[in-house]
Protein backbone atom coordinates (compact mmCIF):
# COMPACT_ATOMS: atom_id res chain seq x y z
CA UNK A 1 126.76 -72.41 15.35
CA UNK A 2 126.53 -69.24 13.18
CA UNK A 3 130.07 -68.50 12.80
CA UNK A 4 129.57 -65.02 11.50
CA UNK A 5 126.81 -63.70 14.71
CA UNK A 6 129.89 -65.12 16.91
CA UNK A 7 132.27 -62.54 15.31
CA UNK A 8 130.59 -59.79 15.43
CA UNK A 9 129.00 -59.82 18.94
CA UNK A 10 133.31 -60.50 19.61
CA UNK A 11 133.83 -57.11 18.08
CA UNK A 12 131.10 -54.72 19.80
CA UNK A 13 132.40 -55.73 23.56
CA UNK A 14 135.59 -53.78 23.60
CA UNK A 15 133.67 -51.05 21.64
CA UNK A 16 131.38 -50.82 24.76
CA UNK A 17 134.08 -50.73 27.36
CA UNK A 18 135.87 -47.92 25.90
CA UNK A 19 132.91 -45.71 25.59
CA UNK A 20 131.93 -46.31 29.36
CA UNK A 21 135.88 -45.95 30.53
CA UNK A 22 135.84 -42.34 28.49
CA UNK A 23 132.54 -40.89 30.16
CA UNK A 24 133.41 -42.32 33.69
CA UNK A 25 136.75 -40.22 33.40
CA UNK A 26 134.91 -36.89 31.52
CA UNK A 27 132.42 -37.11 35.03
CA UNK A 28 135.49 -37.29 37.46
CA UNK A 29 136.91 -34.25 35.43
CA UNK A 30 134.09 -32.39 35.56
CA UNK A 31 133.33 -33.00 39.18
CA UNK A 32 136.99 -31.81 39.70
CA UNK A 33 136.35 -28.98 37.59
CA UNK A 34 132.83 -27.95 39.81
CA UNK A 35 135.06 -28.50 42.96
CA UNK A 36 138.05 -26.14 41.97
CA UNK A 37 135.22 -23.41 41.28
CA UNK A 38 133.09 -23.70 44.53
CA UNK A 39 136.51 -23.45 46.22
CA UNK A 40 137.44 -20.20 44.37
CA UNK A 41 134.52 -18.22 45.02
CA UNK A 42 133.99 -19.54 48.52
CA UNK A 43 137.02 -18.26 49.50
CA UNK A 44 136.99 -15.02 51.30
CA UNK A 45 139.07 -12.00 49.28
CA UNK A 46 141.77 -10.76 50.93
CA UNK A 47 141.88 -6.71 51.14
CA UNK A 48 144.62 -4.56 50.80
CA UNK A 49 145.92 -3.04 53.55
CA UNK A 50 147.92 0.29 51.92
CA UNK A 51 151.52 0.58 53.01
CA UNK A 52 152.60 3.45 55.56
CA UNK A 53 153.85 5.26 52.88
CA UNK A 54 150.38 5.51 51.07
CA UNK A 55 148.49 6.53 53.98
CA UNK A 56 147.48 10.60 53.56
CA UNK A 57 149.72 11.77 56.34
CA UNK A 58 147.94 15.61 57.92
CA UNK A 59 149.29 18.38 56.91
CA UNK A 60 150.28 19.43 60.56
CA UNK A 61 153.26 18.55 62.37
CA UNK A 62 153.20 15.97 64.90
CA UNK A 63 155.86 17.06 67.98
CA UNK A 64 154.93 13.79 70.78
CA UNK A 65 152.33 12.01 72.07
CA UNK A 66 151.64 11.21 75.62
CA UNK A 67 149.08 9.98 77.90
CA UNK A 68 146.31 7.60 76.82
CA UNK A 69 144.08 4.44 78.15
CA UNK A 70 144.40 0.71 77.58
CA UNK A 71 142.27 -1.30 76.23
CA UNK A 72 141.23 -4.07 77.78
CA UNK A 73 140.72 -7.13 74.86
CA UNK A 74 138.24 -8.71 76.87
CA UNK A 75 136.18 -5.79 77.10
CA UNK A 76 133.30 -4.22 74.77
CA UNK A 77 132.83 -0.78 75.10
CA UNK A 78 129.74 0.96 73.25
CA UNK A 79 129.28 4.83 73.46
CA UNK A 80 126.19 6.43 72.65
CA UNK A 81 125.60 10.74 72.61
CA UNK A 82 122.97 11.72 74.86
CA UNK A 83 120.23 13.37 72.28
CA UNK A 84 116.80 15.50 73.38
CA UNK A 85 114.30 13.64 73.89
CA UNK A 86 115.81 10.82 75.86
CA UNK A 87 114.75 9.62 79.33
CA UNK A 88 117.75 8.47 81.26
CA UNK A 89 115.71 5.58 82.47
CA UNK A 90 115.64 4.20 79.06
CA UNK A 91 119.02 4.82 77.88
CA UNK A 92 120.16 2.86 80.25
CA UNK A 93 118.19 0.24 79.42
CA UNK A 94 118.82 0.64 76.04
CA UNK A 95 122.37 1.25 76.23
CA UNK A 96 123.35 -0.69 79.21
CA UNK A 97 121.10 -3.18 79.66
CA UNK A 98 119.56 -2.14 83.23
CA UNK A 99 116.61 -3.31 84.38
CA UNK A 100 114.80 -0.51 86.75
CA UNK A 101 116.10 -1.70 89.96
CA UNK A 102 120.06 -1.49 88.24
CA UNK A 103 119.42 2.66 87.17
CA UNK A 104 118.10 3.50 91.16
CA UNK A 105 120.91 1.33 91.87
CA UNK A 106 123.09 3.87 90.30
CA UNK A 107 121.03 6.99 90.68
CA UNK A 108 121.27 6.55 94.48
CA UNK A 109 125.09 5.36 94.47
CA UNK A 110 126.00 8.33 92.64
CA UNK A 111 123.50 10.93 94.38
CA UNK A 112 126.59 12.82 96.06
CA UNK A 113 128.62 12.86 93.12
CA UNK A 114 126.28 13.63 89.98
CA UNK A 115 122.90 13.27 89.14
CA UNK A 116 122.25 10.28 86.22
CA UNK A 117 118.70 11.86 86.33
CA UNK A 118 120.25 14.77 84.62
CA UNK A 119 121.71 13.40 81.43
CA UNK A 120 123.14 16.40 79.23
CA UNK A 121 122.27 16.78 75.53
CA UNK A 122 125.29 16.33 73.62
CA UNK A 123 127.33 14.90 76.50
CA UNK A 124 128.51 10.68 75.93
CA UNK A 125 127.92 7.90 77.69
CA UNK A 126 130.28 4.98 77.63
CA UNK A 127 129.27 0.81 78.50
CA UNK A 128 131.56 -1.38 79.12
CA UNK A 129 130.46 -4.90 79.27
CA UNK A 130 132.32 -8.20 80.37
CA UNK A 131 133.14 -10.97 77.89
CA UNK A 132 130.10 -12.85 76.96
CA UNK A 133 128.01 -10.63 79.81
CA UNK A 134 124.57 -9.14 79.18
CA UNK A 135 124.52 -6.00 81.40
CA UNK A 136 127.64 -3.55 81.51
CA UNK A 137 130.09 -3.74 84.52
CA UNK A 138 130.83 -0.09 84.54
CA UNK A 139 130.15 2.78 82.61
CA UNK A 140 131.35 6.44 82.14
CA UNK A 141 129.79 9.50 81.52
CA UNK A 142 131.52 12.56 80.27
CA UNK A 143 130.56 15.53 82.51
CA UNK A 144 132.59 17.61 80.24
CA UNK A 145 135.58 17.68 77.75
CA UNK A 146 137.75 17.45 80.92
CA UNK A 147 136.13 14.66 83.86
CA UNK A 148 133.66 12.00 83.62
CA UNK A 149 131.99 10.13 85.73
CA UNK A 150 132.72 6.51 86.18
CA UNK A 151 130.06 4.03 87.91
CA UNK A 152 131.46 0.16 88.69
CA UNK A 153 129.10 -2.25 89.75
CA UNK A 154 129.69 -3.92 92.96
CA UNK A 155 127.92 -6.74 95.09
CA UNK A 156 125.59 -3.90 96.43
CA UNK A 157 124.83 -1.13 93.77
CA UNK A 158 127.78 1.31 92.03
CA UNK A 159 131.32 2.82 93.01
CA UNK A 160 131.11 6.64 91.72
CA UNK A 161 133.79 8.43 91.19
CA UNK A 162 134.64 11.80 89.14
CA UNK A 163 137.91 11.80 87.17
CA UNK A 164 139.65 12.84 84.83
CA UNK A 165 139.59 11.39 81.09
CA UNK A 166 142.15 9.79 79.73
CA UNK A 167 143.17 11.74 76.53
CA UNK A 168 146.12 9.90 74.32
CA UNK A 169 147.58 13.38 73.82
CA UNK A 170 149.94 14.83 70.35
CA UNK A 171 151.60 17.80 70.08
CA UNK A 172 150.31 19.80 66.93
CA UNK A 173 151.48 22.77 65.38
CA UNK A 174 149.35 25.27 63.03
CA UNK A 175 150.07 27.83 61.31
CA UNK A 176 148.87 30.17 58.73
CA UNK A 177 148.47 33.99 56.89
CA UNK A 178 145.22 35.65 56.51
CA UNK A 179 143.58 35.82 53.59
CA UNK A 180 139.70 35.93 53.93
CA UNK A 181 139.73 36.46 58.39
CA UNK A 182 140.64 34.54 61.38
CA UNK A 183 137.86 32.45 61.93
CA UNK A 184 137.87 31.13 58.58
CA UNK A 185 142.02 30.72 57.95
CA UNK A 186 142.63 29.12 60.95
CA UNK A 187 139.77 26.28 60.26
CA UNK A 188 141.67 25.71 57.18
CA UNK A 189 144.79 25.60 58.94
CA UNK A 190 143.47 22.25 60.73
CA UNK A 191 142.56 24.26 63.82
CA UNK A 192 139.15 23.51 65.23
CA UNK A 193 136.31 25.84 66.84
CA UNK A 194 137.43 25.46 70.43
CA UNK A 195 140.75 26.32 69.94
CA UNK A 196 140.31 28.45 67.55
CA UNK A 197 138.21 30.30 70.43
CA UNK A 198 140.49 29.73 73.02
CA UNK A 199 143.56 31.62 70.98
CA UNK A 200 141.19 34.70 70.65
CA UNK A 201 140.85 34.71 74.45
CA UNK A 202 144.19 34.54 75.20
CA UNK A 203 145.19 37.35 72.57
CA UNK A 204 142.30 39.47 73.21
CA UNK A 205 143.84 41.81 75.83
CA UNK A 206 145.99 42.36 73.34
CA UNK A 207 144.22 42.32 70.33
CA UNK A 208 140.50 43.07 68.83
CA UNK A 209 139.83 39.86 66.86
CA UNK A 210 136.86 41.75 65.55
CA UNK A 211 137.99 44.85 64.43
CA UNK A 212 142.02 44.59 64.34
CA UNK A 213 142.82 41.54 61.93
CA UNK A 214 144.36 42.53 58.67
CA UNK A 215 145.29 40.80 55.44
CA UNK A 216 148.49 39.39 55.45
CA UNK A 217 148.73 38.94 59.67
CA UNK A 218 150.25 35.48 60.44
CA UNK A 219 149.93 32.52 63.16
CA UNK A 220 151.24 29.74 64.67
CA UNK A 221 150.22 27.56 67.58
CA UNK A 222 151.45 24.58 69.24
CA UNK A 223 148.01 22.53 70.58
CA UNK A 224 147.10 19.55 72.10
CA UNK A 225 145.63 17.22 69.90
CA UNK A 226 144.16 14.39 71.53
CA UNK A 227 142.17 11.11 70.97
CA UNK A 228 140.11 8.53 73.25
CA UNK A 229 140.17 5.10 72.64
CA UNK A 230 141.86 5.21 69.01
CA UNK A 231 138.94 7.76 68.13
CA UNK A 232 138.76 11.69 67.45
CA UNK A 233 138.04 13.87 70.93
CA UNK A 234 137.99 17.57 71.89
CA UNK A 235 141.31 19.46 71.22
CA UNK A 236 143.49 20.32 74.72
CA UNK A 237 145.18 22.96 75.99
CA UNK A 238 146.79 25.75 73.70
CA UNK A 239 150.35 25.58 74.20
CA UNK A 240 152.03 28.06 73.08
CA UNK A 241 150.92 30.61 70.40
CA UNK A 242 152.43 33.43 68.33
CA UNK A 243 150.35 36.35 66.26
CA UNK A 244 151.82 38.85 64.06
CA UNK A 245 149.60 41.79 63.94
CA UNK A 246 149.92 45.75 63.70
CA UNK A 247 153.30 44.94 62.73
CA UNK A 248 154.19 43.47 66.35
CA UNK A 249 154.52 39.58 66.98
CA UNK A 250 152.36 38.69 70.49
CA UNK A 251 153.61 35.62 72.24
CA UNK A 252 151.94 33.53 74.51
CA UNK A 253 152.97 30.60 76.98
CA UNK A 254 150.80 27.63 79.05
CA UNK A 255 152.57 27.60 82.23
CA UNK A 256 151.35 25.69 85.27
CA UNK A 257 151.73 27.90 88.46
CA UNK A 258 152.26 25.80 91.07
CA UNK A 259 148.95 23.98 90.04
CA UNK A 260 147.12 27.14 88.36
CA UNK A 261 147.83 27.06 84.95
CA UNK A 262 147.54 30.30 82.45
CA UNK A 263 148.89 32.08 80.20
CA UNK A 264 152.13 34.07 80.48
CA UNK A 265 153.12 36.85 78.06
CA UNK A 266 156.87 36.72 76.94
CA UNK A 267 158.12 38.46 80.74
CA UNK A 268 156.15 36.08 82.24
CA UNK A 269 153.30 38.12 83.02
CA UNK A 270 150.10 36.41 83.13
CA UNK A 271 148.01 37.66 80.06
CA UNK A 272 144.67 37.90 81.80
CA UNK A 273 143.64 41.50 83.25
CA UNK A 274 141.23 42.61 84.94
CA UNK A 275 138.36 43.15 82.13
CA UNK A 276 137.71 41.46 78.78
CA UNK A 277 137.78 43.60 75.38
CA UNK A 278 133.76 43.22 74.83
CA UNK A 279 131.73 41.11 76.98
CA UNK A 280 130.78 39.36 73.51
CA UNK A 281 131.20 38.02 70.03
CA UNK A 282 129.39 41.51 67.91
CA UNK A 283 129.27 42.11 64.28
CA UNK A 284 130.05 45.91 64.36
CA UNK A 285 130.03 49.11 67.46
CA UNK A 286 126.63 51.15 66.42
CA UNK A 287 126.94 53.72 69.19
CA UNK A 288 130.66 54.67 70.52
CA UNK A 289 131.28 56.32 74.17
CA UNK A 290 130.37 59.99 73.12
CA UNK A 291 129.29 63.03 75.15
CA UNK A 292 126.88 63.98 71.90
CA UNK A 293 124.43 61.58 70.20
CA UNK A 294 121.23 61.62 68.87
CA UNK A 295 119.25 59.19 70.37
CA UNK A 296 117.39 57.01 67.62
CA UNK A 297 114.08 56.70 70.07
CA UNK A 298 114.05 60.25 71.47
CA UNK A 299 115.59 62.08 68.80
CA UNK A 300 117.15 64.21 71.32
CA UNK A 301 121.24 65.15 71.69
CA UNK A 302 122.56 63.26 74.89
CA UNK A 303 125.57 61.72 76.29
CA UNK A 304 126.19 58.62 75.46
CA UNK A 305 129.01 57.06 78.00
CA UNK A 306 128.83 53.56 77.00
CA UNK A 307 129.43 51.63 74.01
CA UNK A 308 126.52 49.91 71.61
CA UNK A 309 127.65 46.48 69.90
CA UNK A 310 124.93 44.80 67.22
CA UNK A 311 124.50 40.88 67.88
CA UNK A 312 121.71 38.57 66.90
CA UNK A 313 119.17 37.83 69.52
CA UNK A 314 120.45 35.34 71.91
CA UNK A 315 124.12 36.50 71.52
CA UNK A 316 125.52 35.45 74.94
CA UNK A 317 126.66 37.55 76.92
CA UNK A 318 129.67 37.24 79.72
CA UNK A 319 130.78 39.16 82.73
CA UNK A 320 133.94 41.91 81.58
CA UNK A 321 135.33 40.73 84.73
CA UNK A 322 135.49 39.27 88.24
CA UNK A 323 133.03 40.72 90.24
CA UNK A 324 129.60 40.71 92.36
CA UNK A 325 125.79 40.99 90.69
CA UNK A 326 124.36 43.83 92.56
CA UNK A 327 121.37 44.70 90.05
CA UNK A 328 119.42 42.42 87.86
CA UNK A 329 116.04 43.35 86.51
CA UNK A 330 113.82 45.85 84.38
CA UNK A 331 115.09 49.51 84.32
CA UNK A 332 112.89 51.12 82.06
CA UNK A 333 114.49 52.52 79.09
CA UNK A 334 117.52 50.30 79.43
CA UNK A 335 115.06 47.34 79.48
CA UNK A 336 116.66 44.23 81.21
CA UNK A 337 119.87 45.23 83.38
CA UNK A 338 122.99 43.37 85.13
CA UNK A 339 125.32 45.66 86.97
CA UNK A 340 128.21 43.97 88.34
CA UNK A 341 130.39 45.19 91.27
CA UNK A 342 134.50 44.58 90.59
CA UNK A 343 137.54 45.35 91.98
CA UNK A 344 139.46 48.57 92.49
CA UNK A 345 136.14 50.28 92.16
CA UNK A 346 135.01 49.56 89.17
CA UNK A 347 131.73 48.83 88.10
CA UNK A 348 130.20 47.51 84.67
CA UNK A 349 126.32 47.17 83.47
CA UNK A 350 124.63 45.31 80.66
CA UNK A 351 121.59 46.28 79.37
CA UNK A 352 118.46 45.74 76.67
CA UNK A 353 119.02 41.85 77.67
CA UNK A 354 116.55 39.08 76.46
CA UNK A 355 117.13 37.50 79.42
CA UNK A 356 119.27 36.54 82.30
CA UNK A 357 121.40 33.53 82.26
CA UNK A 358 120.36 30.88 84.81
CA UNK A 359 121.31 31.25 88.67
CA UNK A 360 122.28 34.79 87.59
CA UNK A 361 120.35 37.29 90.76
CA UNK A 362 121.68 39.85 92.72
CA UNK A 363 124.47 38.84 95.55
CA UNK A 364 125.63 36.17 92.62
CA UNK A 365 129.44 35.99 92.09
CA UNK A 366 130.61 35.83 88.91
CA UNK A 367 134.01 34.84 87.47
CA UNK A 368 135.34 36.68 84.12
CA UNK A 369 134.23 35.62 80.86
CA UNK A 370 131.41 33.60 82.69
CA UNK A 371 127.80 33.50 80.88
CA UNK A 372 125.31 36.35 82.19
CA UNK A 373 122.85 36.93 79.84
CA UNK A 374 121.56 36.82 76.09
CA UNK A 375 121.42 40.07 74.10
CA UNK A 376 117.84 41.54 73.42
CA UNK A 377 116.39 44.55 72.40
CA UNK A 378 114.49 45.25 75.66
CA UNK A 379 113.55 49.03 76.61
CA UNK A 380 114.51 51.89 74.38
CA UNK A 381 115.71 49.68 71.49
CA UNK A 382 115.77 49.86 67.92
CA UNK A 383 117.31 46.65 67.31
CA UNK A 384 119.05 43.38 68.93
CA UNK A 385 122.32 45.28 70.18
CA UNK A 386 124.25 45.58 73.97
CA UNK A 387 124.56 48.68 75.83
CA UNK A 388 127.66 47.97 77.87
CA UNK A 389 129.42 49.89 80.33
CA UNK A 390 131.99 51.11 82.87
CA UNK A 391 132.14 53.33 85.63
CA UNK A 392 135.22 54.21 87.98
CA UNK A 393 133.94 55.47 91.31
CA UNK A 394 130.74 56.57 89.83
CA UNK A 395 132.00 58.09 86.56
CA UNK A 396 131.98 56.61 83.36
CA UNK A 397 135.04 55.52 81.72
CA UNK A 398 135.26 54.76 78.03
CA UNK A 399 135.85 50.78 77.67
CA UNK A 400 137.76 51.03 74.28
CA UNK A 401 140.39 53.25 75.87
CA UNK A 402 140.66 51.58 79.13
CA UNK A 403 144.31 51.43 79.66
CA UNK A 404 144.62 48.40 82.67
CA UNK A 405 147.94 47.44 83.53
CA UNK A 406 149.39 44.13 82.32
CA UNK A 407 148.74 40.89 84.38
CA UNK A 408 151.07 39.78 87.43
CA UNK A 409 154.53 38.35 86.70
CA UNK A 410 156.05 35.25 87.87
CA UNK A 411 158.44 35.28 90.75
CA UNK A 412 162.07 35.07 90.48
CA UNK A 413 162.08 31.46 91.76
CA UNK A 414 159.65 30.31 88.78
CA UNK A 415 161.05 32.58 85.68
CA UNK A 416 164.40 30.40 85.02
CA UNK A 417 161.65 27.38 84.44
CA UNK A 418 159.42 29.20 82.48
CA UNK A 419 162.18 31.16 80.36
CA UNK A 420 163.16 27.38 79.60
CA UNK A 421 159.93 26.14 78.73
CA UNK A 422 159.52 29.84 76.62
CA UNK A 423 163.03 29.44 74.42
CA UNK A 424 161.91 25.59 73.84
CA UNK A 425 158.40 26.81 72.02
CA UNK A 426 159.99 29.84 70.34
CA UNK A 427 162.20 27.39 68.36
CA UNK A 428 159.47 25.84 66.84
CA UNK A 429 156.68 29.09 66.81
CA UNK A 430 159.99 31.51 64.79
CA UNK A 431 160.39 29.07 62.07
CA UNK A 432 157.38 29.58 60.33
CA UNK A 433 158.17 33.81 60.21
């Protein structure tokens, strides 16, 4: 036996062992290793919610909030703005998941209540489907800013219904100076288009939003801010509002009259009268009410017993006041013509139109501030203006100087309520100036 071979092969065993021993624990670390990094990055990252306090709060003042429409957590609800173009037919299809027998379903179900045929442009159309459902149970569609109509399907067809929409409603409060002019101050007060349109109608017996702001005038309004369904929606009512101009604050209250709501002046007078300012939104008076002007197509002196205002083609144009159409048509040099018929013998005419507003003809009633016509320069015209005026029992009457008596008051049984609701607002409208 070779003593030596023996000893040696005796040596290289252990040798061996140890060498296997130390890679079979470096592969169970590095599988370890592999696992603790798959397990890292599979993990989703959790994002950071910021803390109330970090949230960028609006500028305006938040008074309450009221109102609003629960939402049901087994429900999906989809909206989708009604766009030119579309065919109702496919929309709901598209939106709703209605075959063609579904929409006359619903067209004829809702035949005395609204048309579906007769989707609006701009208007929004709301499906709510059922858990785990294919075709949507119900839907609404907003006939305007205030109603909608709501379809639910039943065994046989729909169950139409108008209502009103559910607004989750905050009071807001604006205010500002101005610096450049109305229109453009108050957007950058937080108010938006509507309302800021809605405040010059319920000043403008008062005051000439066109002509009458001044540097340095001042505002504040309480609105109704409101939201649908935890998302943005159309502003509400105007509230209460306060103007400082020609060195005089003007006051205005929502009050609801026994179910006709309006605005009250601080007597409690309602602030409406019987004619609008202008029957538009003009850039500038051309022509005044004058008993001497040169004409511009006949280059002759004449009387000129109405007033001019410039507006772009297409301006719209809206009745002065509450009355009935008794004219509409071509009149030669005045071109296209509305003359309206009011109360307490007034009457009021519109002329060089583009056109007439749709359903307007003569024996139409018309409601104050409602859409007539479009300006033009029709007739004897130079340019895109309106020739408005007013006649009492036959003669003409300058409508800048028109001196109508304020609005009706409230009755004694309704002013302690409204004097109330009036001291409440002031509180909040005088501590801004």
């Amino acid at each position: 036996m070779d003593i030596e071979k023996y000893r040696f092969q005796n040596q290289k065993k252990p040798k061996n062992k140890k060498i296997f021993k130390d890679l079979l624990i470096l592969i169970i670390a590095l599988i370890f290793l592999l696992y603790g990094i798959f397990m890292t990055f599979s993990q989703k990252k959790e994002i950071a919610v910021p803390k109330e306090a970090e949230i960028k709060k609006s500028p305006q003042k938040q008074i309450e909030a009221t109102g609003g429409q629960k939402i049901n957590p087994n429900e999906k609800v989809f909206n989708y703005t009604i766009k030119e173009g579309d065919i109702p037919a496919d929309v709901f299809q598209e939106q709703a998941n209605f075959d063609a027998n579904d929409t006359l379903a619903l067209i004829k179900s809702a035949e005395e209540v609204y048309d579906f045929s007769n989707l609006k442009i701009g208007q929004t159309l709301y499906c709510y489907f059922d858990k785990d459902q294919e075709k949507a149970n119900k839907i609404e569609y907003d006939k305007n800013n205030e109603t909608k109509i709501v379809a639910q399907k039943i065994e046989e067809g729909f169950r139409v219904e108008e209502k009103e929409i559910n607004y989750e409603i905050f009071q807001e409060i604006a205010t500002g100076e101005i610096e450049n002019f109305f229109y453009l101050d108050a957007m950058e007060a937080g108010l938006s288009e509507r309302t800021i349109i809605e405040v010059a109608d319920v000043f403008s017996f008062d005051i000439d939003f066109m002509t009458e702001i001044q540097i340095g005038d001042k505002f504040s309004f309480i609105y109704e801010k409101r939201t649908r369904n935890g998302k943005g929606a159309p502003d509400g009512k105007v509230l209460a509002a306060k103007f400082f101009n020609k060195n005089e604050n003007y006051y205005a209250y929502y009050y609801d009259n026994d179910g006709k709501g309006g605005h009250y002046d601080s007597e409690g007078r309602v602030l409406v009268r019987q004619f609008l300012r202008a029957p538009l939104s003009y850039s500038r008076i051309t022509s005044g009410y004058t008993g001497a002007r040169l004409h511009p197509i006949t280059r002759k002196i004449s009387a000129h017993y109405q007033i001019d205002y410039a507006a772009p083609t297409g301006t719209p144009v809206v009745a002065s006041a509450r009355g009935t159409v008794y004219s509409v048509g071509w009149e030669g040099g005045w071109g296209n013509m509305i003359r309206v018929r009011h109360d307490n013998s007034y009457t009021s005419h519109y002329g060089h139109l583009s056109a007439f507003a749709q359903g307007i003809r003569s024996g139409s009633r018309v409601d104050q501030g409602q859409l007539i016509g479009f300006v033009g320069s029709t007739g004897w015209s130079t340019g895109p203006h309106l020739d408005y005026g007013i006649k009492l029992n036959g003669s003409p009457v300058n409508p800048l100087a028109l001196n109508l008596p304020k609005g009706e008051p409230l009755t004694e049984e309704k002013m302690p309520e409204f004097e109330e609701l009036k001291n409440n607002y002031n509180q909040i409208l005088d501590e801004f100036f």
